[in-house]
N, C-alpha and C. Protein backbone atom coordinates (compact mmCIF):
# COMPACT_ATOMS: atom_id res chain seq x y z
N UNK A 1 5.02 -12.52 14.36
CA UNK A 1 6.30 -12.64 15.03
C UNK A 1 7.34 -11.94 14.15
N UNK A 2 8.45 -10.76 14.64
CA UNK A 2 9.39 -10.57 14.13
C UNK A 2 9.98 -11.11 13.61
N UNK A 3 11.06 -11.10 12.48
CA UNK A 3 12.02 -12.00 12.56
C UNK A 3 13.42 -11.98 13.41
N UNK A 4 14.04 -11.13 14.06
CA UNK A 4 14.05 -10.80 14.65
C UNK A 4 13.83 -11.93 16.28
N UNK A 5 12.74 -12.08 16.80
CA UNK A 5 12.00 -12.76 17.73
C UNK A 5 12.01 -13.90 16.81
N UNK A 6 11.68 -14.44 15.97
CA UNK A 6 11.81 -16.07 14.93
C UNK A 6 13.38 -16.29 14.98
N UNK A 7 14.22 -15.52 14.73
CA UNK A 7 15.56 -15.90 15.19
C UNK A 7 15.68 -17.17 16.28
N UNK A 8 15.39 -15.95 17.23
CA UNK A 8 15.59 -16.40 19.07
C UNK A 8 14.95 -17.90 19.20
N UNK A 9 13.55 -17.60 18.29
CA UNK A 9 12.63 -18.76 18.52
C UNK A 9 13.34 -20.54 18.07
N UNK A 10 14.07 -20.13 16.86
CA UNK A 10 14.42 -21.00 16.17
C UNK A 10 15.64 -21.46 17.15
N UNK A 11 16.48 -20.81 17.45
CA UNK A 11 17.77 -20.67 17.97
C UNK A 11 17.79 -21.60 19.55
N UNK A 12 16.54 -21.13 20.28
CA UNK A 12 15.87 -22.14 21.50
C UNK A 12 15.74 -23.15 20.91
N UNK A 13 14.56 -23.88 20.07
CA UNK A 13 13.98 -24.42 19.37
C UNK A 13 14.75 -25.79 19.41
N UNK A 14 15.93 -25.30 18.16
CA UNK A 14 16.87 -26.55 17.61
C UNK A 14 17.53 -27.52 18.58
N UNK A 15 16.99 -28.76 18.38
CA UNK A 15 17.56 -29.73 19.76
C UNK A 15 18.12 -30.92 18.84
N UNK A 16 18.62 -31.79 19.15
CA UNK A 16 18.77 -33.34 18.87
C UNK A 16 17.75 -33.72 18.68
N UNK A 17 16.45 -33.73 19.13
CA UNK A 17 15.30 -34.35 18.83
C UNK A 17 13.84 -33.29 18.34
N UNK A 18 14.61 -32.14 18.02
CA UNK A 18 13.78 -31.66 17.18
C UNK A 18 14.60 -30.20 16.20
N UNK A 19 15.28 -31.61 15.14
CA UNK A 19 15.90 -30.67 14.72
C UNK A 19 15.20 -29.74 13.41
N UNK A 20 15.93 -28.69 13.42
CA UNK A 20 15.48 -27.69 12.25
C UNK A 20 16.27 -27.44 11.10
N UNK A 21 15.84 -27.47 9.90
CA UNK A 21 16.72 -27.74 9.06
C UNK A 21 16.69 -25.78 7.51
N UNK A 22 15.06 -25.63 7.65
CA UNK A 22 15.53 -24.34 7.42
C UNK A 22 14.03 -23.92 7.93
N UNK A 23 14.09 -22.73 7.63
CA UNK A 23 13.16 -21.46 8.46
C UNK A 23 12.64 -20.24 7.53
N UNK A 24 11.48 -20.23 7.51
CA UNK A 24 10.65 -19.24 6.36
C UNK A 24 10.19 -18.17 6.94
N UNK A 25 10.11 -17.04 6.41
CA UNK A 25 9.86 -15.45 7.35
C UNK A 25 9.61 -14.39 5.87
N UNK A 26 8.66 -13.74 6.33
CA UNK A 26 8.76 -12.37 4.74
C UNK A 26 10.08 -11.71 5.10
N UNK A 27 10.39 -11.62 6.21
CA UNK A 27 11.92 -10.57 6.48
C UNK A 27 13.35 -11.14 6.33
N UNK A 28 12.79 -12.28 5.73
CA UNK A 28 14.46 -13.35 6.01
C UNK A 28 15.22 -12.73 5.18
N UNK A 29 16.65 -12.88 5.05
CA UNK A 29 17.38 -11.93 4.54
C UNK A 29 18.37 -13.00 3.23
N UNK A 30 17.68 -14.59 3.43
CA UNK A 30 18.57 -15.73 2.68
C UNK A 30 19.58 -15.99 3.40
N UNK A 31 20.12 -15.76 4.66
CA UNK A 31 20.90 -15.96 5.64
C UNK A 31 20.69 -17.67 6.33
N UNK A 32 21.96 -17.78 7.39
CA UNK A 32 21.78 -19.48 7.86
C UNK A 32 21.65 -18.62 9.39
N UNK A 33 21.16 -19.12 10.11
CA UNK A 33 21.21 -18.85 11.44
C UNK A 33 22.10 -20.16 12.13
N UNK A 34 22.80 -19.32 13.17
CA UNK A 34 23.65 -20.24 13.74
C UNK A 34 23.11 -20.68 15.05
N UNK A 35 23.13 -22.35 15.87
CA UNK A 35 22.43 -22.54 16.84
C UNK A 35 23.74 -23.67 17.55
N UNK A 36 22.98 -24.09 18.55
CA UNK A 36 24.38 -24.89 19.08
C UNK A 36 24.01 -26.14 18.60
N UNK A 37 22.73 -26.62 17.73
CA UNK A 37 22.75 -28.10 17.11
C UNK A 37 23.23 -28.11 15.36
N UNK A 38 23.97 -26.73 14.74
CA UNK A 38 24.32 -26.65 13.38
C UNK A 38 23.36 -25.37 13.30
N UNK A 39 23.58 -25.15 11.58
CA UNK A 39 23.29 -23.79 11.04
C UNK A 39 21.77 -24.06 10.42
N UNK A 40 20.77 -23.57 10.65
CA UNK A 40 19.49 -23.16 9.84
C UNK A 40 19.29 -22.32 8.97
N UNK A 41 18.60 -23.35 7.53
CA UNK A 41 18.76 -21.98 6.45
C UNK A 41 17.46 -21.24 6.52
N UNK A 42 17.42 -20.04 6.18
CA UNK A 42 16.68 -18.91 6.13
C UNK A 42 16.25 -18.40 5.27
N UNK A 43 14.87 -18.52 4.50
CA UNK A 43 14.38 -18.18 3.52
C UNK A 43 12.98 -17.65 3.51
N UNK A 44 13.02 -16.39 2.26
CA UNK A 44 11.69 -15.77 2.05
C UNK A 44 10.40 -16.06 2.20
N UNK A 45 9.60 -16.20 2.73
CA UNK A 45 8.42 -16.62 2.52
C UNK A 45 7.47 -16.87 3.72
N UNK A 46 6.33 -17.32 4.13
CA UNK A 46 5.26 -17.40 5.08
C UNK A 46 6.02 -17.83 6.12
N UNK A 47 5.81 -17.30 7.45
CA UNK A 47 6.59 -18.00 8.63
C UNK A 47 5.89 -19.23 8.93
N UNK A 48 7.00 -20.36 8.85
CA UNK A 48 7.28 -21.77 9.15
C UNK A 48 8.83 -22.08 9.09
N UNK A 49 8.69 -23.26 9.71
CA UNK A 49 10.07 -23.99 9.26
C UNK A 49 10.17 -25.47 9.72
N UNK A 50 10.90 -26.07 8.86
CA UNK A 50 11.02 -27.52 8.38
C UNK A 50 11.79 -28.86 9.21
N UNK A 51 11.65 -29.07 9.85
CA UNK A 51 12.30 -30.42 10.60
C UNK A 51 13.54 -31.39 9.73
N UNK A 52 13.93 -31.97 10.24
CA UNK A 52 14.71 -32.93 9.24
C UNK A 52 14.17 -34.41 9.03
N UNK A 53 12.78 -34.19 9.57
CA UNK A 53 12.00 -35.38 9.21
C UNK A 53 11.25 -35.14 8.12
N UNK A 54 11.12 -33.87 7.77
CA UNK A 54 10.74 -33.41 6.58
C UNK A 54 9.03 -32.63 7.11
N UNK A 55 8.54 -32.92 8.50
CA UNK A 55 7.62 -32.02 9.20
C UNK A 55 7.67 -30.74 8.95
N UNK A 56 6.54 -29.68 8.35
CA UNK A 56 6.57 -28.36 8.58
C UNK A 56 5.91 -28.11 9.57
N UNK A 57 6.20 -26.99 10.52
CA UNK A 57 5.86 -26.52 11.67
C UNK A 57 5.36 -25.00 11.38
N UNK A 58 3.28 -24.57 11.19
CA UNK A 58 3.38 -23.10 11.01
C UNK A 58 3.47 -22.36 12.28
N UNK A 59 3.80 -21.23 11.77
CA UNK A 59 4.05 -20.47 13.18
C UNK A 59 2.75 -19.21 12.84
């Protein structure tokens, strides 16, 4: 998956009941992505990203 397309993904994604708290990609740039449930942080590394239950989700 792009990151790029992991954006979008994340950006759908983030709900009240499944929130996202940050987001891993080789292309991430260390950026927050903005969503309508708050900002997701964005960091280097294997695509996944982290819940605020502390759940990782691989992609």
């Amino acid at each position: 998956m792009s990151w790029k397309d992991l954006r979008a993904h994340i950006e759908m994604l983030n709900a009240p009941d499944h929130q996202i708290v940050t987001v891993w990609h080789p292309d991430a740039a260390g950026e927050f992505i903005a969503t309508g449930q708050g900002n997701v942080r964005a960091m280097v590394g294997n695509a996944r990203y982290q819940l605020s239950s502390g759940d990782f989700v691989e992609l």
